[in-house]
C-alpha atoms as a PDB file:
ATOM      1  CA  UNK A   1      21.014 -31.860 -10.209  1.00  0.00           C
ATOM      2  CA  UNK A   2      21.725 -31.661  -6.560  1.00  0.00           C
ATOM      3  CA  UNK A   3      23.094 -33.985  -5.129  1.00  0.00           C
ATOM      4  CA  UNK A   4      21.111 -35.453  -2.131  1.00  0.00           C
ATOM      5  CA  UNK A   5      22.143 -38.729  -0.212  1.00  0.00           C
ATOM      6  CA  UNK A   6      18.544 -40.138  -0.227  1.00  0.00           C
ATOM      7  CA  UNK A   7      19.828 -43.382   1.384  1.00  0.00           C
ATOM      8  CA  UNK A   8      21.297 -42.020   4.212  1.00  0.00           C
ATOM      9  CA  UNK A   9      18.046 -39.925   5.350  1.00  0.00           C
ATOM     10  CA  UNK A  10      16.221 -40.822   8.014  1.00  0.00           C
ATOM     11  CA  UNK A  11      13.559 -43.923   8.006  1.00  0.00           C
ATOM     12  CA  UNK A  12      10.149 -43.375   7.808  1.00  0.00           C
ATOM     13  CA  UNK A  13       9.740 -45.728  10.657  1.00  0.00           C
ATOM     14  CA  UNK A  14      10.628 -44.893  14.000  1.00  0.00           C
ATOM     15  CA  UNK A  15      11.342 -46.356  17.723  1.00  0.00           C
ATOM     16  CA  UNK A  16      11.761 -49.770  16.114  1.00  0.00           C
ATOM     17  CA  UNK A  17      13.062 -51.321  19.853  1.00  0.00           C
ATOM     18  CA  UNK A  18       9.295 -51.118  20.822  1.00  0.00           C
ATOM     19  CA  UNK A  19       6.872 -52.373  17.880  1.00  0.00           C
ATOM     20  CA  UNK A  20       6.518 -55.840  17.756  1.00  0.00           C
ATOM     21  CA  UNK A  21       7.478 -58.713  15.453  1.00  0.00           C
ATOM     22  CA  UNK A  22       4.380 -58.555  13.130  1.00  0.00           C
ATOM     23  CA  UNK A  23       4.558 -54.779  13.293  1.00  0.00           C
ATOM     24  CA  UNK A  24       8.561 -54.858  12.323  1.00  0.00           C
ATOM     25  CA  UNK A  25       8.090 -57.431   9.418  1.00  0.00           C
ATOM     26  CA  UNK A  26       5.108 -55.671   7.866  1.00  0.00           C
ATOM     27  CA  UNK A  27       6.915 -52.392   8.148  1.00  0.00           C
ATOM     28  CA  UNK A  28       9.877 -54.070   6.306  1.00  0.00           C
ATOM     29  CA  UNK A  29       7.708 -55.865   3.140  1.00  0.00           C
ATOM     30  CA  UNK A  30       5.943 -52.075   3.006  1.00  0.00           C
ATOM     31  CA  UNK A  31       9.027 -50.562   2.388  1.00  0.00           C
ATOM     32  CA  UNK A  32      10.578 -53.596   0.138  1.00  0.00           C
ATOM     33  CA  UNK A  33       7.234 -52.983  -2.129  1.00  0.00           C
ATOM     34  CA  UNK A  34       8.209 -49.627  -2.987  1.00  0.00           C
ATOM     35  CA  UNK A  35      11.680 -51.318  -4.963  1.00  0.00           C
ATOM     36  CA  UNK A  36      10.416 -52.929  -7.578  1.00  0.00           C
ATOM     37  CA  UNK A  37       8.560 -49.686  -9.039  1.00  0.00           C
ATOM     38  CA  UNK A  38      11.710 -47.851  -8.897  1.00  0.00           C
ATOM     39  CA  UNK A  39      13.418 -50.700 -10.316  1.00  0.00           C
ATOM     40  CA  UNK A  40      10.941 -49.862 -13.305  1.00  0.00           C
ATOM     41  CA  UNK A  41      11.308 -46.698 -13.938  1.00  0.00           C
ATOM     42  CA  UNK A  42      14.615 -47.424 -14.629  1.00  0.00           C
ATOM     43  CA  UNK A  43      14.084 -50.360 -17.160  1.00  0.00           C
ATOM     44  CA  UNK A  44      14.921 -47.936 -20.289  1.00  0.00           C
ATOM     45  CA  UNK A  45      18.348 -47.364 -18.894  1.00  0.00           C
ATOM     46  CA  UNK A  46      18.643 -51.136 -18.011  1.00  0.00           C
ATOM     47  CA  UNK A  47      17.658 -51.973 -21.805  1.00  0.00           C
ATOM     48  CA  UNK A  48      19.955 -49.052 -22.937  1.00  0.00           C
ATOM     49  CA  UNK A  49      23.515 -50.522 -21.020  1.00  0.00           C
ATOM     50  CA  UNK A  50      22.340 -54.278 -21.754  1.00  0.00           C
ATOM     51  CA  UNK A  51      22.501 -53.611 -25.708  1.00  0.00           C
ATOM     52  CA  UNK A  52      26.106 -51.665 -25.352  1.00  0.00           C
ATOM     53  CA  UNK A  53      27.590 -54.533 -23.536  1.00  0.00           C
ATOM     54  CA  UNK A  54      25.711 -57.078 -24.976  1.00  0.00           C
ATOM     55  CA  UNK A  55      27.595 -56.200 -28.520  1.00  0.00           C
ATOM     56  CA  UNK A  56      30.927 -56.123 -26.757  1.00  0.00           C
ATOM     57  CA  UNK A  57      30.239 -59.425 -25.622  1.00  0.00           C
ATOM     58  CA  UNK A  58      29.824 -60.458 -28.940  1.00  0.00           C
ATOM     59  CA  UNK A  59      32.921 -59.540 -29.913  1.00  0.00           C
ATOM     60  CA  UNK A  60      34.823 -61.327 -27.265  1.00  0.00           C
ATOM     61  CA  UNK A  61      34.329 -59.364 -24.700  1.00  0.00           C
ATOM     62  CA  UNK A  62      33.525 -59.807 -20.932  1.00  0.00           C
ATOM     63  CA  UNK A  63      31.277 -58.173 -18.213  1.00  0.00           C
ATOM     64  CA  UNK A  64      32.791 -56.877 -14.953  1.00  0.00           C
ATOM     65  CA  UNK A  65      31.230 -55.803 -11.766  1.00  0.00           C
ATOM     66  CA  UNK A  66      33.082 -54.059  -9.135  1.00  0.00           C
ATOM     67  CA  UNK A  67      31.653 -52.633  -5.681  1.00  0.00           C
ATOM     68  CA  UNK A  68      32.810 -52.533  -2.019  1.00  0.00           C
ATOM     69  CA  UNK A  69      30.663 -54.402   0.712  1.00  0.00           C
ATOM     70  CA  UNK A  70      26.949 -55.531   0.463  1.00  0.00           C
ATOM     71  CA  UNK A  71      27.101 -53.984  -3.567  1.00  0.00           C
ATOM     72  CA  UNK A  72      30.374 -56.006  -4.279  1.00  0.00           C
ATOM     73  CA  UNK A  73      29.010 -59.263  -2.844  1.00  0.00           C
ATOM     74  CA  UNK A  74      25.709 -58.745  -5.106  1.00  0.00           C
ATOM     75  CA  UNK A  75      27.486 -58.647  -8.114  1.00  0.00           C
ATOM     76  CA  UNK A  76      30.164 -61.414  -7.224  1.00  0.00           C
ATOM     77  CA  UNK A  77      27.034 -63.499  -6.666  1.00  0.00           C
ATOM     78  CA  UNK A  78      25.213 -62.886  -9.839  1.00  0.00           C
ATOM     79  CA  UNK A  79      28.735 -63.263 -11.817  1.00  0.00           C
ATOM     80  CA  UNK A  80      29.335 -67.093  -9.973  1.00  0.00           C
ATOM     81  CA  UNK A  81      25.899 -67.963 -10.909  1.00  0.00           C
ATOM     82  CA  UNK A  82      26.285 -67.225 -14.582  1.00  0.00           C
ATOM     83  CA  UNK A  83      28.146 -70.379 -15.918  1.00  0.00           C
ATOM     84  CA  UNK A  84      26.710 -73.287 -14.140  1.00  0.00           C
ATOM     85  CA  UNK A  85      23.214 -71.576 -15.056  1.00  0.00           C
ATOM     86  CA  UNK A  86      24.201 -70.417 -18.726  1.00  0.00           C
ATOM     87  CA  UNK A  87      27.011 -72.661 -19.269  1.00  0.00           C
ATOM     88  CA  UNK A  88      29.312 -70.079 -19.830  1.00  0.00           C
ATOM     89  CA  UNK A  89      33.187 -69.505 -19.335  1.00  0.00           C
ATOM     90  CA  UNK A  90      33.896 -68.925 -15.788  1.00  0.00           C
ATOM     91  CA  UNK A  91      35.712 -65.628 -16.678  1.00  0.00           C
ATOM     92  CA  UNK A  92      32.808 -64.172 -19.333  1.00  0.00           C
ATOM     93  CA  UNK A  93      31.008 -62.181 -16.049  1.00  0.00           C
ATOM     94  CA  UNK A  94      33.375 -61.454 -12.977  1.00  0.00           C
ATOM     95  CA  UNK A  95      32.681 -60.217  -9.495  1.00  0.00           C
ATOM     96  CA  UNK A  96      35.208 -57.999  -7.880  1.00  0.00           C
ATOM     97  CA  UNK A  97      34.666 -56.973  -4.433  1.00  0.00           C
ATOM     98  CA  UNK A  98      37.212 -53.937  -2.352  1.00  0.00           C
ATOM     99  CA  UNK A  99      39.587 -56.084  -0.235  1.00  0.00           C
ATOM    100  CA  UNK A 100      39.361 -59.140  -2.451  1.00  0.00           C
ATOM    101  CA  UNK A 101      38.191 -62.443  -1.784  1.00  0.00           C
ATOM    102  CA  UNK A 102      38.206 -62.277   1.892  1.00  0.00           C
ATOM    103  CA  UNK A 103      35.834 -59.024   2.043  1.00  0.00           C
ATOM    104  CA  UNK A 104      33.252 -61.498   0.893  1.00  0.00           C
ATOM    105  CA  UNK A 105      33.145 -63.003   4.268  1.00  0.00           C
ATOM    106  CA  UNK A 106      33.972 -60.283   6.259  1.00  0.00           C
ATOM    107  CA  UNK A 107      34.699 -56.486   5.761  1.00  0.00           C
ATOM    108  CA  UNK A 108      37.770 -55.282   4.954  1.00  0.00           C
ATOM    109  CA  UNK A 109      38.379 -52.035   6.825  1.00  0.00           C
ATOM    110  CA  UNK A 110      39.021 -49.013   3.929  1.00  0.00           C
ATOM    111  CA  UNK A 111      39.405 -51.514   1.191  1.00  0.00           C
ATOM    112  CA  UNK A 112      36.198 -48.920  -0.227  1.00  0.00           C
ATOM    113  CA  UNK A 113      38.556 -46.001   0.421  1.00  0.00           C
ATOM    114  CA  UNK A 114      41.536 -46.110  -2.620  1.00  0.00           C
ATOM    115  CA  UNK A 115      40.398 -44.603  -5.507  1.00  0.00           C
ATOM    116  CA  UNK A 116      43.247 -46.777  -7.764  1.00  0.00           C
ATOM    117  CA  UNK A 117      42.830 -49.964  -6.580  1.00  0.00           C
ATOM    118  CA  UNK A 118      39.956 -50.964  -8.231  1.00  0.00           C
ATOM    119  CA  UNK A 119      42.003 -50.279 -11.236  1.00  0.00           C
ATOM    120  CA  UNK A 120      44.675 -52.390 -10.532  1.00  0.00           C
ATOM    121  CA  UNK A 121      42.408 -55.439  -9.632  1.00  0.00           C
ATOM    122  CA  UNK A 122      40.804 -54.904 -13.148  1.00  0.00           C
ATOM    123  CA  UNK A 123      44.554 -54.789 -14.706  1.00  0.00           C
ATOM    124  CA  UNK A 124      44.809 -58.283 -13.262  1.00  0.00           C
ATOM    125  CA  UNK A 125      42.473 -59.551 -15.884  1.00  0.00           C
ATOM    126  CA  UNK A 126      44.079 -57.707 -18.826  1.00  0.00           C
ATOM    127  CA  UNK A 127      41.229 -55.418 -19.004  1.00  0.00           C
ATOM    128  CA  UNK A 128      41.075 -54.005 -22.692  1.00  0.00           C
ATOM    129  CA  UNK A 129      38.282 -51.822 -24.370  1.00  0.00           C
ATOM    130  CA  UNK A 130      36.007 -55.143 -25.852  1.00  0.00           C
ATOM    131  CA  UNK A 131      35.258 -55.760 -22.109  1.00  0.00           C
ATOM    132  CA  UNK A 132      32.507 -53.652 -19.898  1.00  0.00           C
ATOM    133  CA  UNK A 133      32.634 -52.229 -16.465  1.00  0.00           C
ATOM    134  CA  UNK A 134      29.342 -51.884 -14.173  1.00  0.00           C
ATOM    135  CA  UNK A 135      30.065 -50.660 -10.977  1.00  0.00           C
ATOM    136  CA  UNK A 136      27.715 -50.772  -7.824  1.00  0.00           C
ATOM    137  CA  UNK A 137      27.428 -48.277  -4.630  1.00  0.00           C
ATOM    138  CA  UNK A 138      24.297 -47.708  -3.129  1.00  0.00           C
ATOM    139  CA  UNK A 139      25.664 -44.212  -2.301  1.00  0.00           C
ATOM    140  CA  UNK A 140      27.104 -43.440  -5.647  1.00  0.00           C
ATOM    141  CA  UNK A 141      29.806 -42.146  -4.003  1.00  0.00           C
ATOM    142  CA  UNK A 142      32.270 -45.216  -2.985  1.00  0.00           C
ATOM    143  CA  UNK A 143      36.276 -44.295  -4.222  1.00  0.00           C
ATOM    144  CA  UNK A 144      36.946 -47.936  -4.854  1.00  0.00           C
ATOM    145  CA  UNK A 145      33.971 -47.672  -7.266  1.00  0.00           C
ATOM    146  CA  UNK A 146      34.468 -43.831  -8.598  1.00  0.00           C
ATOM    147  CA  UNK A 147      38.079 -44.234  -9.336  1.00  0.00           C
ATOM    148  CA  UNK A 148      37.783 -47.368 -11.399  1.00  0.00           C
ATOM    149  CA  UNK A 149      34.892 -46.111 -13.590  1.00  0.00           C
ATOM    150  CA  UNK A 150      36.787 -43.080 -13.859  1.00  0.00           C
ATOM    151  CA  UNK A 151      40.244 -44.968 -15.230  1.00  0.00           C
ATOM    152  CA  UNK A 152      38.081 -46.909 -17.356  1.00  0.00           C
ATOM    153  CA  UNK A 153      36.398 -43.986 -19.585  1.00  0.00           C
ATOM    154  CA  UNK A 154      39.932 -42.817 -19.879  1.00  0.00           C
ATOM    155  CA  UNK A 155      40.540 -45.967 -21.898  1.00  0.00           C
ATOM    156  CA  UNK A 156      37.461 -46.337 -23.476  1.00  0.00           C
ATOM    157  CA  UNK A 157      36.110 -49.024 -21.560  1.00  0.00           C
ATOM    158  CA  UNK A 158      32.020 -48.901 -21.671  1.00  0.00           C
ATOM    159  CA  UNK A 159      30.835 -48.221 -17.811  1.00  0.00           C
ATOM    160  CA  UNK A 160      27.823 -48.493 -16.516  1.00  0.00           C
ATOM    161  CA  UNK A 161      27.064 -47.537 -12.561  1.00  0.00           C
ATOM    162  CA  UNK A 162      23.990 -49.159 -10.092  1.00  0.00           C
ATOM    163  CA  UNK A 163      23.486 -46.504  -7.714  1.00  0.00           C
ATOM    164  CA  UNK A 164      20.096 -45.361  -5.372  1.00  0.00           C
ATOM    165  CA  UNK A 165      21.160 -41.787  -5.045  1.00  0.00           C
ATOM    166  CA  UNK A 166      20.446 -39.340  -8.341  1.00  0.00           C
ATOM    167  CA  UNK A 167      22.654 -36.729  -8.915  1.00  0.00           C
ATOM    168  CA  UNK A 168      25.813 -38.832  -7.031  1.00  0.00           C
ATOM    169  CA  UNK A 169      29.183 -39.149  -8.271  1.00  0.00           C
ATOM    170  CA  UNK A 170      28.853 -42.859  -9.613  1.00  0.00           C
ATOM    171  CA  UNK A 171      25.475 -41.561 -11.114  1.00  0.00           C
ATOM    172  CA  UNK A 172      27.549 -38.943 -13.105  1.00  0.00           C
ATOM    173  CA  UNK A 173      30.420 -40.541 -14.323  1.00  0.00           C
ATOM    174  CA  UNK A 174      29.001 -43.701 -15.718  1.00  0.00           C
ATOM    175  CA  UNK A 175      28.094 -43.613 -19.062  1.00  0.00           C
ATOM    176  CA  UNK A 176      25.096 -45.744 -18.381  1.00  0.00           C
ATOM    177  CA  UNK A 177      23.854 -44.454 -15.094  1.00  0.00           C
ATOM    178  CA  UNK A 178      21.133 -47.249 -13.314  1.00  0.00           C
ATOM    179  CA  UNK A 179      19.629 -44.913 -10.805  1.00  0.00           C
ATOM    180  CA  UNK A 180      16.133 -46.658  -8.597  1.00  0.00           C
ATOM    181  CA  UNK A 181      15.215 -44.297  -6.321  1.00  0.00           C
ATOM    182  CA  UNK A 182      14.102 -46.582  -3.139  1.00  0.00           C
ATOM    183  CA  UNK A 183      13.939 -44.068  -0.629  1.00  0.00           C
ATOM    184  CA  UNK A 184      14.912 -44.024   2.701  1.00  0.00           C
ATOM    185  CA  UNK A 185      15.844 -47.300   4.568  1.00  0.00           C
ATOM    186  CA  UNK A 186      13.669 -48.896   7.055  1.00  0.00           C
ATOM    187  CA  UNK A 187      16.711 -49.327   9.440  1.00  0.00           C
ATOM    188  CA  UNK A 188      18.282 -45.196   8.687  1.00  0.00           C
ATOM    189  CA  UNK A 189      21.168 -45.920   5.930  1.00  0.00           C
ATOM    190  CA  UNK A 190      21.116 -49.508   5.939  1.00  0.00           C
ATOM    191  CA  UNK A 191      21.671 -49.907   2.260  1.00  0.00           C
ATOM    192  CA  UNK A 192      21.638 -53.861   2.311  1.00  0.00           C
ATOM    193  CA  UNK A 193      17.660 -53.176   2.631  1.00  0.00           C
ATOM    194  CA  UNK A 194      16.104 -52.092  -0.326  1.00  0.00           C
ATOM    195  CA  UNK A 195      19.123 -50.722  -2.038  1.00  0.00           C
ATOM    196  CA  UNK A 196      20.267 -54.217  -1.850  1.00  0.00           C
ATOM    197  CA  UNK A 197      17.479 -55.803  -2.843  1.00  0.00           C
ATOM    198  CA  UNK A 198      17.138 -53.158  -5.924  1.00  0.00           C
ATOM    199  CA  UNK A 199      20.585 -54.126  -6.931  1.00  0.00           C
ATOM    200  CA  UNK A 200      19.990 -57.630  -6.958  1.00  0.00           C
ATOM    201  CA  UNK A 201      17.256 -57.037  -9.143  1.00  0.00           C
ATOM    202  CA  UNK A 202      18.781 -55.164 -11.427  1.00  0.00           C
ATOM    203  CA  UNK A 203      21.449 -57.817 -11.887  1.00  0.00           C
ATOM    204  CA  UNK A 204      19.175 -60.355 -12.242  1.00  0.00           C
ATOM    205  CA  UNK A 205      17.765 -58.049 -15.272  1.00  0.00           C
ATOM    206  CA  UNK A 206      21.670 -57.417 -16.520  1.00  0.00           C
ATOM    207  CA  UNK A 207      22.875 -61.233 -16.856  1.00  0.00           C
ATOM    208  CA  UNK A 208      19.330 -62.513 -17.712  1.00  0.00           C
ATOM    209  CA  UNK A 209      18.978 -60.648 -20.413  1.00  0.00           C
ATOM    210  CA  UNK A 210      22.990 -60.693 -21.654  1.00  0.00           C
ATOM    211  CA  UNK A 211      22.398 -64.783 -21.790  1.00  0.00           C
ATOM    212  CA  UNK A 212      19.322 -64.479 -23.915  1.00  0.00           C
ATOM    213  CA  UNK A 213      20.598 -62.427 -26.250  1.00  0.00           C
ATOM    214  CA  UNK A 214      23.833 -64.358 -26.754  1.00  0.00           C
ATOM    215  CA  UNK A 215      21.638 -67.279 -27.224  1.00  0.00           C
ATOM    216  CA  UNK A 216      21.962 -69.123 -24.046  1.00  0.00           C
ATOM    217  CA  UNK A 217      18.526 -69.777 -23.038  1.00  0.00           C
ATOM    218  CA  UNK A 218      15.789 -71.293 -26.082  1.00  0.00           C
ATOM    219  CA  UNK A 219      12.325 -71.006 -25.421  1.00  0.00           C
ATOM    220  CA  UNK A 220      12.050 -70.144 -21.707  1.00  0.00           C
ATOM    221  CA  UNK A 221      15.010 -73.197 -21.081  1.00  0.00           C
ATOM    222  CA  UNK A 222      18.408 -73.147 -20.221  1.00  0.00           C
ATOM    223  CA  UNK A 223      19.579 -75.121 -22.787  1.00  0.00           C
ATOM    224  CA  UNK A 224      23.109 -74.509 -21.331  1.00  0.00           C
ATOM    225  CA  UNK A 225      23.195 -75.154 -17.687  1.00  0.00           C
ATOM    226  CA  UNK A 226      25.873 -77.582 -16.269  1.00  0.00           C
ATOM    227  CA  UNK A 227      24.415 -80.891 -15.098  1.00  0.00           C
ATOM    228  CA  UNK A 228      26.362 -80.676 -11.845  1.00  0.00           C
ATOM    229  CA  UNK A 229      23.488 -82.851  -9.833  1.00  0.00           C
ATOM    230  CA  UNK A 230      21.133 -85.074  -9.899  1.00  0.00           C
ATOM    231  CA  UNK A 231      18.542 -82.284  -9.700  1.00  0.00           C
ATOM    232  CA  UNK A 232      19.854 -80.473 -12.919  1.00  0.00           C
ATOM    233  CA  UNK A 233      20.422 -83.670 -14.500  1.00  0.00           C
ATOM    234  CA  UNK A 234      16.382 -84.902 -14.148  1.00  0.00           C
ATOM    235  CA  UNK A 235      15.517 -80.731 -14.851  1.00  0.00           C
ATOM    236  CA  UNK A 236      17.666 -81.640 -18.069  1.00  0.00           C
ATOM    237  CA  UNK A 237      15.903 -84.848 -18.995  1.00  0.00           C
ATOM    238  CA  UNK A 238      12.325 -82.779 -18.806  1.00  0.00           C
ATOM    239  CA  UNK A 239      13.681 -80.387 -21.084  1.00  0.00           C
ATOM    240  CA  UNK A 240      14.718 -83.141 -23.658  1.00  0.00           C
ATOM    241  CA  UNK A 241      11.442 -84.822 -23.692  1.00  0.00           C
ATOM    242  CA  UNK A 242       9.356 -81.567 -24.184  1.00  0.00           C
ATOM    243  CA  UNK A 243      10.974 -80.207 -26.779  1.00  0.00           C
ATOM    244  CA  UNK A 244      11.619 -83.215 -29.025  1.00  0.00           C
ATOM    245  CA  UNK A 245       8.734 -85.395 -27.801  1.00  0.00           C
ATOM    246  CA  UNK A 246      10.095 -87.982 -26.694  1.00  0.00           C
ATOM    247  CA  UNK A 247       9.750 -90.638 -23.857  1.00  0.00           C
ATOM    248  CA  UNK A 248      11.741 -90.379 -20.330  1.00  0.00           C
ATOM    249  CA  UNK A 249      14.021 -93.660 -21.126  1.00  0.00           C
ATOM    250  CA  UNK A 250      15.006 -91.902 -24.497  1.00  0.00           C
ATOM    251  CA  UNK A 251      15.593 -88.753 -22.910  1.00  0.00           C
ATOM    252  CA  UNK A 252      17.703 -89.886 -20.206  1.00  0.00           C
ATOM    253  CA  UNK A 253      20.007 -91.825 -22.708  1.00  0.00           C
ATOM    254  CA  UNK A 254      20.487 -88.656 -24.638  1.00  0.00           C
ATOM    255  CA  UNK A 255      21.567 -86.841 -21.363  1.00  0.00           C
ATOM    256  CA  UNK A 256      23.835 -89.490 -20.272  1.00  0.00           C
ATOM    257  CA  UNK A 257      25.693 -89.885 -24.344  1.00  0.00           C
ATOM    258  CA  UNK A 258      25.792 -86.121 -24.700  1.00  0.00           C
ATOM    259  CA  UNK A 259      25.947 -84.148 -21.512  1.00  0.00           C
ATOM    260  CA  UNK A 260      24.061 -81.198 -22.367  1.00  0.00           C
ATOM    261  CA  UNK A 261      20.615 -80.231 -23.292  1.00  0.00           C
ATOM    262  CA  UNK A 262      21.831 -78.610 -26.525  1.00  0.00           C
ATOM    263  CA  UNK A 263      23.679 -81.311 -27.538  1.00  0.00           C
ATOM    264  CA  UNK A 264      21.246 -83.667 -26.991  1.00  0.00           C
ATOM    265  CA  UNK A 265      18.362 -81.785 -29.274  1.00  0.00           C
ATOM    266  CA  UNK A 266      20.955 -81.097 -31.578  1.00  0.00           C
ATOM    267  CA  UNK A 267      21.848 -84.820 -32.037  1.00  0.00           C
ATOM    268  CA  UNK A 268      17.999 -85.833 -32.148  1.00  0.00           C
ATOM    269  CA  UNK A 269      16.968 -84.112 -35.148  1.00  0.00           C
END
């Protein structure tokens, strides 16, 4: 397939400085409605890389995301929101964004440019072939991104690659390729538009479905979730008194004897 950069072609909207505010936002939700059909057309290819790494995970191992800019923020904010929603180790899904830490904030200028150093971040966590690598680039063709996918099929380390651009080099050398196909932008190559949004999507499908199937959510619940404030705590007391039918004062007990939702049905019955 050639190889066309579809998010860097012009938008389909045009002298933007001179429409007004209701004309800009509806021109933005048109465009945004066009992601979530591309995000399902690629749901076979979502299911396919979510069974791979969901039996690695099985087996002790973890889930990695690595990107550069807007795509390494997405995934280093789906990763944080895994264990207090799950209740999972901190270190089971990981974010790692070109630059490090402080490119989360603000950019770090070539961090995206060294085709090792993704490598070398992943060493830090003593990276070994249970564990999966899913990296993100709108463009499909970010080094940081390319080089680490490309170390890790060397040593048999499942990859999987989020990209908006078919035919790109992240689209080709991940063994599960995730490719929607959003079109242009509505501001020309500003891929924290819809190729943002798609990714977050995406990764909302990845983790989602990861916890299920290792048994983190029962019913439609988060049986799992820390009870880090009083909001999750009352959420938690709900859950307890719907599934074992029981009244508030019981339920609240439970909670405040057992700390967890799990616990706390388990104990019941």
């Amino acid at each position: 397939m050639d190889f066309k950069k579809i998010t860097e072609e012009n938008s389909n909207h045009n002298n933007l400085e001179n429409k007004s505010t209701i004309e800009i936002l509806n021109n933005i939700n048109y465009e945004d409605q066009k992601v979530a059909v591309a995000v399902k057309a690629e749901i076979e290819s979502i299911q396919s890389l979510v069974d791979d790494v969901a039996e690695r995970m099985k087996n002790g191992g973890r889930l990695f995301y690595i990107g550069a800019g807007t795509s390494g923020r997405l995934g280093i904010l789906d990763a944080s929101e895994c264990p207090p929603t799950f209740g999972v180790a901190d270190d089971l899904v990981n974010g790692i964004i070109a630059g490090g830490d402080s490119a989360i904030r603000k950019a770090v200028e070539y961090a995206e440019d060294d085709i090792y150093k993704g490598w070398e971040d992943l060493k830090s966590y003593n990276i070994n072939e249970n564990d999966s690598v899913i990296g993100i680039a709108a463009s499909g063709t970010t080094p940081y991104v390319i080089g680490t996918l490309d170390i890790c099929n060397k040593n048999h380390i499942l990859t999987g690659g989020i990209t908006c651009n078919p035919g790109s080099p992240l689209d080709n050398i991940a063994k599960h390729a995730i490719v929607p196909i959003v079109g242009p932008e509505f501001i020309t190559g500003s891929t924290r538009m819809k190729s943002g949004t798609a990714q977050k999507l995406i990764l909302n499908m990845i983790s989602t479905s990861l916890m299920v199937k290792l048994g983190k959510v029962k019913g439609n619940k988060m049986i799992d979730m820390q009870l880090s404030n009083n909001k999750l705590i009352s959420r938690a007391e709900k859950m307890v008194m719907e599934e074992l039918n029981i009244n508030l004062e019981v339920a609240k007990n439970l909670i405040s004897i057992h700390g967890s939702v799990r616990k706390a049905i388990d104990s019941y019955k």
